[in-house]
Protein backbone atom coordinates (compact mmCIF):
# COMPACT_ATOMS: atom_id res chain seq x y z
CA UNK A 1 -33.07 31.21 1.71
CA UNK A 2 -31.36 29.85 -1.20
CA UNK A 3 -27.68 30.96 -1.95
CA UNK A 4 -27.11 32.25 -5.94
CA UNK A 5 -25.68 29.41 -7.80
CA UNK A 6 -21.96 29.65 -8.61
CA UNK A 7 -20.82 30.48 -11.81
CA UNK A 8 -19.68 27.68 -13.40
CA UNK A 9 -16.49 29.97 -15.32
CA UNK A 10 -15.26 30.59 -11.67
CA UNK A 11 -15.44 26.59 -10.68
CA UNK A 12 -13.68 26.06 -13.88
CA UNK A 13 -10.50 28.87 -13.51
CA UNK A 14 -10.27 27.31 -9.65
CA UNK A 15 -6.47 25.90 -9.30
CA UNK A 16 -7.59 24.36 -5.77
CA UNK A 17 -10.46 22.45 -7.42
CA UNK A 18 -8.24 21.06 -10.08
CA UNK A 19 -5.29 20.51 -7.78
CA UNK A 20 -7.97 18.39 -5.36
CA UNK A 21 -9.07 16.53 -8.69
CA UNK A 22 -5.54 15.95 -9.82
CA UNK A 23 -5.07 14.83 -6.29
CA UNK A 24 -7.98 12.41 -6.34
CA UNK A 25 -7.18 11.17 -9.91
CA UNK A 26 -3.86 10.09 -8.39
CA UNK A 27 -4.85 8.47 -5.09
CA UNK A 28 -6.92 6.34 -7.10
CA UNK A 29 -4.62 5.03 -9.59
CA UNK A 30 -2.11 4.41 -6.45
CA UNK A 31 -5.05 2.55 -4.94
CA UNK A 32 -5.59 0.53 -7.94
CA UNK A 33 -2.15 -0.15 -8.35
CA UNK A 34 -1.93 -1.43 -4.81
CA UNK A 35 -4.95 -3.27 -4.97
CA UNK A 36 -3.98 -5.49 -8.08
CA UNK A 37 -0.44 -5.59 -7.70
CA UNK A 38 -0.26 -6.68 -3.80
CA UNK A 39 -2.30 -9.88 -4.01
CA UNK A 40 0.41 -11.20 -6.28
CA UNK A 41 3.18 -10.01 -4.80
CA UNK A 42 1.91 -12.27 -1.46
CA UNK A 43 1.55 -15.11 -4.13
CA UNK A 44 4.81 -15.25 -5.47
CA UNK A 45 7.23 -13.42 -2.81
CA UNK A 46 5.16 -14.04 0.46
CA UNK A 47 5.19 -17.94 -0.03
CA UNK A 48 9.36 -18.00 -1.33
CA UNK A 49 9.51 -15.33 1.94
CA UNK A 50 7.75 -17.32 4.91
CA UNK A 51 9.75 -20.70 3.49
CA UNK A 52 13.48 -18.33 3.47
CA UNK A 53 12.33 -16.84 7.07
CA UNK A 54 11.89 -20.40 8.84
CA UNK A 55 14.95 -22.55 9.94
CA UNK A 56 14.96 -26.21 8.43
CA UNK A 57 12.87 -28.28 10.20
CA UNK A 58 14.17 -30.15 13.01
CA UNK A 59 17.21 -27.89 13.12
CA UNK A 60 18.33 -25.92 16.44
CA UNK A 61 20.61 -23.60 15.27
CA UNK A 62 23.87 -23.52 17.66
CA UNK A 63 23.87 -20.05 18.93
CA UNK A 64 20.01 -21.19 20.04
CA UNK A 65 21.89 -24.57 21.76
CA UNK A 66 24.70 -22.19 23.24
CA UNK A 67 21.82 -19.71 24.85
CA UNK A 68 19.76 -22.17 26.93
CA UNK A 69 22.69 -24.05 28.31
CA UNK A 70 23.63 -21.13 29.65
């Protein structure tokens, strides 16, 4: 048994099916933004980031010194 087709009027007036489109439309672009813009961002901020995060080399800082000798 095969249900009547839907009129296609009534998919048209439906606020949930263009709120879910709408919805859809915007999770892409957010996806697209991400995807693109990330990559870069690890580029230039991730390699200026891991160099800021690490001490200089060969360096104990004190408070490190003060902690084992205690």
């Amino acid at each position: 048994m095969v249900p009547p087709p839907l009129p296609g009027m009534r998919l048209v007036r439906s606020r949930s099916l263009w709120l879910i489109c709408g919805q859809q439309f915007l999770r892409a672009a957010g996806y697209i933004f991400y995807a693109t813009w990330f990559p870069t961002f690890l580029i230039y901020a991730g390699a200026a980031l891991c160099w800021a995060l690490l001490p200089p080399a060969g360096r104990i800082p004190d408070e490190a010194r003060n902690q084992e000798s205690s």
